[in-house]
N, C-alpha and C. Protein backbone atom coordinates (compact mmCIF):
# COMPACT_ATOMS: atom_id res chain seq x y z
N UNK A 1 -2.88 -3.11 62.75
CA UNK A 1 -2.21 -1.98 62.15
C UNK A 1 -0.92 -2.42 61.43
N UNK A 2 0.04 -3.14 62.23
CA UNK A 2 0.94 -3.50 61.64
C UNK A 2 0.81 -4.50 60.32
N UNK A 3 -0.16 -5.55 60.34
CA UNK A 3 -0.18 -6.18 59.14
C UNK A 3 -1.13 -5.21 58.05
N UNK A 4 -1.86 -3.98 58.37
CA UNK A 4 -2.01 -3.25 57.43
C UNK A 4 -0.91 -2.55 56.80
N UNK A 5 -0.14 -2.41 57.23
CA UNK A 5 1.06 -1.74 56.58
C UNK A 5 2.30 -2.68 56.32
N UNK A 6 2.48 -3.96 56.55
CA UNK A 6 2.97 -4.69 55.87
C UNK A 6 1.93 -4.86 54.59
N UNK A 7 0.96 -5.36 54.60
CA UNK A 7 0.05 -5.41 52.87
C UNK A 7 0.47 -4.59 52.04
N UNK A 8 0.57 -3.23 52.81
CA UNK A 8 0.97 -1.88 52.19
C UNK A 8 2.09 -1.76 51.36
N UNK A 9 3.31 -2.50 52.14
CA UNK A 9 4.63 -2.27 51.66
C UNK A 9 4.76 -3.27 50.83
N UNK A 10 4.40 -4.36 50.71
CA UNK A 10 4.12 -5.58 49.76
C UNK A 10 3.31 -5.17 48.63
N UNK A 11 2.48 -4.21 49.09
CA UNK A 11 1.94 -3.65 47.48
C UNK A 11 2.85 -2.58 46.99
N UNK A 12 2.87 -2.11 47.40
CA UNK A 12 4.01 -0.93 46.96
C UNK A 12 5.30 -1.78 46.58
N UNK A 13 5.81 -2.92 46.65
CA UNK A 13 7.08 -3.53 45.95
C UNK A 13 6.61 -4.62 44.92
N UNK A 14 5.54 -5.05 44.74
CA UNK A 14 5.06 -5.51 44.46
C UNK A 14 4.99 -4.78 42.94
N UNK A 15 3.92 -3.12 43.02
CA UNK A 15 4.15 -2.42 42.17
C UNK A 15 5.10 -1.69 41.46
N UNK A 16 6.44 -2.18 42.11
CA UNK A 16 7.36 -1.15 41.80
C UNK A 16 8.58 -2.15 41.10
N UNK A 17 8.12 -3.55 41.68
CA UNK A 17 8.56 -4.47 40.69
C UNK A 17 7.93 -5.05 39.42
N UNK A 18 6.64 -4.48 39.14
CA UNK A 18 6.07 -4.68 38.05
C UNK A 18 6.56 -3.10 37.20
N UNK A 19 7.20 -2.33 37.52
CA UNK A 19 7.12 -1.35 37.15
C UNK A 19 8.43 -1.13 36.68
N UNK A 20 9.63 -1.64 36.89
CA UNK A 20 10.97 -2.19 36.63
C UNK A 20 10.86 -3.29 35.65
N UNK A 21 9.50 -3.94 35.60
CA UNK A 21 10.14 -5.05 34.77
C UNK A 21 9.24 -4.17 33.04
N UNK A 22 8.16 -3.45 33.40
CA UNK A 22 7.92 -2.78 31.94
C UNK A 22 9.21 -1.62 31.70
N UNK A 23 9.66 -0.89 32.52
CA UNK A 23 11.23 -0.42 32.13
C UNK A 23 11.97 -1.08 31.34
N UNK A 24 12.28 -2.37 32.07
CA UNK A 24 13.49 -3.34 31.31
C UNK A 24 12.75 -4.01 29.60
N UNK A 25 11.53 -3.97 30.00
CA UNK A 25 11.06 -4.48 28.23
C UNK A 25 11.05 -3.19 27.35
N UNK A 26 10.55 -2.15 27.68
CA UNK A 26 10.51 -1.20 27.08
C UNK A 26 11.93 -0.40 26.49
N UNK A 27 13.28 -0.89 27.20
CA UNK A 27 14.33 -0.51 27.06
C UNK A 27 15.07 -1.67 26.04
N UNK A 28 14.57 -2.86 26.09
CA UNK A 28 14.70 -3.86 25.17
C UNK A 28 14.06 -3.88 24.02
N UNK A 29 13.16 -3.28 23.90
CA UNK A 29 12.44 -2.73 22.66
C UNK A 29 12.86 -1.49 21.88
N UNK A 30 14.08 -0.76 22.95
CA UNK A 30 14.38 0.40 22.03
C UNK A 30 15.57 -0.07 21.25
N UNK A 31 16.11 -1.48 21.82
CA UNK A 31 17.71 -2.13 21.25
C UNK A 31 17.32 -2.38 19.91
N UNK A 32 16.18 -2.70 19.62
CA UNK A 32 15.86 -3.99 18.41
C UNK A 32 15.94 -2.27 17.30
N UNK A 33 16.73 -2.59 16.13
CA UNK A 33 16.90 -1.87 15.30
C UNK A 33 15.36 -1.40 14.23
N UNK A 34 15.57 -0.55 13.98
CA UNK A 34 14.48 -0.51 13.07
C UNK A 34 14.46 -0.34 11.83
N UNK A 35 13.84 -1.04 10.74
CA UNK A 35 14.19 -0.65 9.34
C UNK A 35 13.21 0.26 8.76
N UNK A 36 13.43 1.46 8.79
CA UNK A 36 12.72 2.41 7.84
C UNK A 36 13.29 1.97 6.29
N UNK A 37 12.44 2.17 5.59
CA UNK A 37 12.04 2.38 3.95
C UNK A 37 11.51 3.45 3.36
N UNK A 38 12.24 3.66 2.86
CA UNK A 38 11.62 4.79 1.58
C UNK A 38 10.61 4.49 0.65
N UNK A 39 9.35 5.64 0.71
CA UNK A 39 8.37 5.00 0.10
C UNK A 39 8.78 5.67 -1.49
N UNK A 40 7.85 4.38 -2.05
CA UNK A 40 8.10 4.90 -3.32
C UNK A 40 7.78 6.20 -4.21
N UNK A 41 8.50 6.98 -4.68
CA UNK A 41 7.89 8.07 -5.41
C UNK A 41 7.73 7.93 -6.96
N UNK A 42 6.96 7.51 -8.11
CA UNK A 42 7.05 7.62 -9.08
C UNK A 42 7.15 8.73 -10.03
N UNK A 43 7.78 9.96 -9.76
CA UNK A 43 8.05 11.45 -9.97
C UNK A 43 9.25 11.31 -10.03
N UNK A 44 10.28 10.54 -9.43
CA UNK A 44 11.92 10.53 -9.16
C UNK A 44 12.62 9.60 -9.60
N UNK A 45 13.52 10.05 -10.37
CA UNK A 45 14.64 9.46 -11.31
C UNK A 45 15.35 8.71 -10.38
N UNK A 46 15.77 7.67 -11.20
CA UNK A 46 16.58 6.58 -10.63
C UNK A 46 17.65 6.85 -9.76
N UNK A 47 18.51 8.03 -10.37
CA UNK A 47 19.68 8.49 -9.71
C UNK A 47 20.99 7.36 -9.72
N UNK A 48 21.02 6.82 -11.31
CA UNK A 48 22.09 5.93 -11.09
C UNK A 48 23.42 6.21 -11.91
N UNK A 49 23.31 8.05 -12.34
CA UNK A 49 24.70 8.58 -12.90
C UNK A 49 24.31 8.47 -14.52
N UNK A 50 23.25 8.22 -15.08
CA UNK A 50 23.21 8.16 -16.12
C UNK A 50 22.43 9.72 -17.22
N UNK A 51 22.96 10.08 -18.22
CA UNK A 51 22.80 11.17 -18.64
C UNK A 51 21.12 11.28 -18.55
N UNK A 52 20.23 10.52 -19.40
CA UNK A 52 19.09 10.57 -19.49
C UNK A 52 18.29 9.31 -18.95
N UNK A 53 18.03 10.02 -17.79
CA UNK A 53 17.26 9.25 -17.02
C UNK A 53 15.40 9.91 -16.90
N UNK A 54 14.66 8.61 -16.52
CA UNK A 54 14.01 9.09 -16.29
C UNK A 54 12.93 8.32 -15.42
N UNK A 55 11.77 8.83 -14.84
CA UNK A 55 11.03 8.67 -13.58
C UNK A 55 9.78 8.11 -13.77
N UNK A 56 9.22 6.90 -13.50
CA UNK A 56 8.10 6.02 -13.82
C UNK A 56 7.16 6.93 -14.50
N UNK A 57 6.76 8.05 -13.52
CA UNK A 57 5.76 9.05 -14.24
C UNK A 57 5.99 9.67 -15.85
N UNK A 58 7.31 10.02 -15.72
CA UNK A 58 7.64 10.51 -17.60
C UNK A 58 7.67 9.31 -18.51
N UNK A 59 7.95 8.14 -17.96
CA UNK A 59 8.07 7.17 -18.75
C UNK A 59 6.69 6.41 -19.12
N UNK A 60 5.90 6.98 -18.11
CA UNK A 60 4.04 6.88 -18.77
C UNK A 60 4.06 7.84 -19.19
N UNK A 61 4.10 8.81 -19.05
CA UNK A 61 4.10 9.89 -20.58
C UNK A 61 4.02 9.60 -21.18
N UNK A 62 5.72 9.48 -21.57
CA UNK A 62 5.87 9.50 -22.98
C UNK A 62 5.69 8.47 -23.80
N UNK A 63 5.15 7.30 -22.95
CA UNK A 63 4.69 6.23 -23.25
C UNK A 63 2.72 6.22 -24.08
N UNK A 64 2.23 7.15 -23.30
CA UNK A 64 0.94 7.27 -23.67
C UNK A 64 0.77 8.29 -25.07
N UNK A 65 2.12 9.17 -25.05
CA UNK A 65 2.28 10.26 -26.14
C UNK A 65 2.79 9.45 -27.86
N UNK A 66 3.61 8.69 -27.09
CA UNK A 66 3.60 7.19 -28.51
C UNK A 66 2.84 6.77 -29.04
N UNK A 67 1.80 6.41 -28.11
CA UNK A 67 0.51 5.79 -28.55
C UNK A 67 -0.56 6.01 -29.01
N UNK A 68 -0.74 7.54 -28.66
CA UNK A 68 -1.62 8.41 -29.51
C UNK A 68 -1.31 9.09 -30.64
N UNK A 69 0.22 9.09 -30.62
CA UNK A 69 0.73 9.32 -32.02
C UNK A 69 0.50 8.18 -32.91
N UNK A 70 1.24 6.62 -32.52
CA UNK A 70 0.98 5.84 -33.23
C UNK A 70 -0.52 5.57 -34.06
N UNK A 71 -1.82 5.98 -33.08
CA UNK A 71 -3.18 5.86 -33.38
C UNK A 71 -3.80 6.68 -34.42
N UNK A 72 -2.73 8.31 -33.99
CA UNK A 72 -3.14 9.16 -35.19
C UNK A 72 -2.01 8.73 -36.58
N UNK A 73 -1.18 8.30 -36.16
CA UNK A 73 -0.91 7.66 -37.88
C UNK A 73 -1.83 6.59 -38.52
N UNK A 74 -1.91 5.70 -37.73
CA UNK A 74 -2.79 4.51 -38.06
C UNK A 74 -4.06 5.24 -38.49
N UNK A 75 -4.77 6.04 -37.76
CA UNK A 75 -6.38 6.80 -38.43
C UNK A 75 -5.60 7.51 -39.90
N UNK A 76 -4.63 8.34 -39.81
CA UNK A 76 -4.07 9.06 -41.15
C UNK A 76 -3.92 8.16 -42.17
N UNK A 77 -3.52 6.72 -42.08
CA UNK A 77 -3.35 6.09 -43.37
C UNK A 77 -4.44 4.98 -43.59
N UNK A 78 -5.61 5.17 -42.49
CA UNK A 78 -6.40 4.44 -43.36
C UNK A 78 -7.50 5.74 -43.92
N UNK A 79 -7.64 6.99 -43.48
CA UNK A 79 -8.40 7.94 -44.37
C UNK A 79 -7.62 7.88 -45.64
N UNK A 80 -6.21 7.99 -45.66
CA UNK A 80 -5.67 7.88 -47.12
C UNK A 80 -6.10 6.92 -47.66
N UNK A 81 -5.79 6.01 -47.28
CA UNK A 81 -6.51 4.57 -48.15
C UNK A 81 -7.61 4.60 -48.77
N UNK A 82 -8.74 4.88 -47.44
CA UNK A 82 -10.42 4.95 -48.30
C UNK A 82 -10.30 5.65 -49.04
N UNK A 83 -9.55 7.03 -49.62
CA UNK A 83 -9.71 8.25 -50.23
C UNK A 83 -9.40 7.71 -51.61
N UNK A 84 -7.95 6.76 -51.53
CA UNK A 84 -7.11 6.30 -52.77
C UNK A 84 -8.42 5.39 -53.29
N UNK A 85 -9.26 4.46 -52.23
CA UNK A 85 -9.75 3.77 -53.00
C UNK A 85 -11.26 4.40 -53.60
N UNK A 86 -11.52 5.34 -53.16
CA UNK A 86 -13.05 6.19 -53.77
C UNK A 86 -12.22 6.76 -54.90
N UNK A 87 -11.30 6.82 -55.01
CA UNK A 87 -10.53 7.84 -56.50
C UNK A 87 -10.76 6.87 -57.47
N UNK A 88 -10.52 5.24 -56.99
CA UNK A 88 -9.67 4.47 -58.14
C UNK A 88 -11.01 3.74 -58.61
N UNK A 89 -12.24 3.83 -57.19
CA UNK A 89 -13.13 2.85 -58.17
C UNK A 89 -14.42 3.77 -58.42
């Protein structure tokens, strides 16, 4: 009886010193700092005080709105062209 309940109490400190020592890591794990980051939003302006700013997304805009302009000039002056040259020959 008695060495059943010594086993007993040896397990029970046993467990209660494994159980102190995940405390002490787990409390050492809350020290270590953490670096959050901001994820990126391509919708949002730089925010660096400047009058006209603007946000990856408008800047594909107006980037793609260039380019289809540029394309419809480029188609506009070569229909002029073929036109000038069906007049002249």
């Amino acid at each position: 009886m008695e060495e059943a309940a010594k086993r007993m109490h040896d397990e029970m400190v046993a467990e209660q010193a494994r159980k102190e020592e995940l405390i002490r890591q787990i409390r050492e794990l809350e020290k270590i700092p953490i670096q959050r980051t901001k994820g990126f939003d391509p919708t949002e302006a730089g925010s660096h005080g400047l009058m006209v700013e603007m946000s990856v997304a408008e800047l594909r805009e107006r980037l793609e709105l260039n380019r289809r302009k540029l394309e419809q000039e480029i188609d506009f002056k070569r229909e002029t062209n073929l036109a000038k040259k069906e007049r002249e020959g």
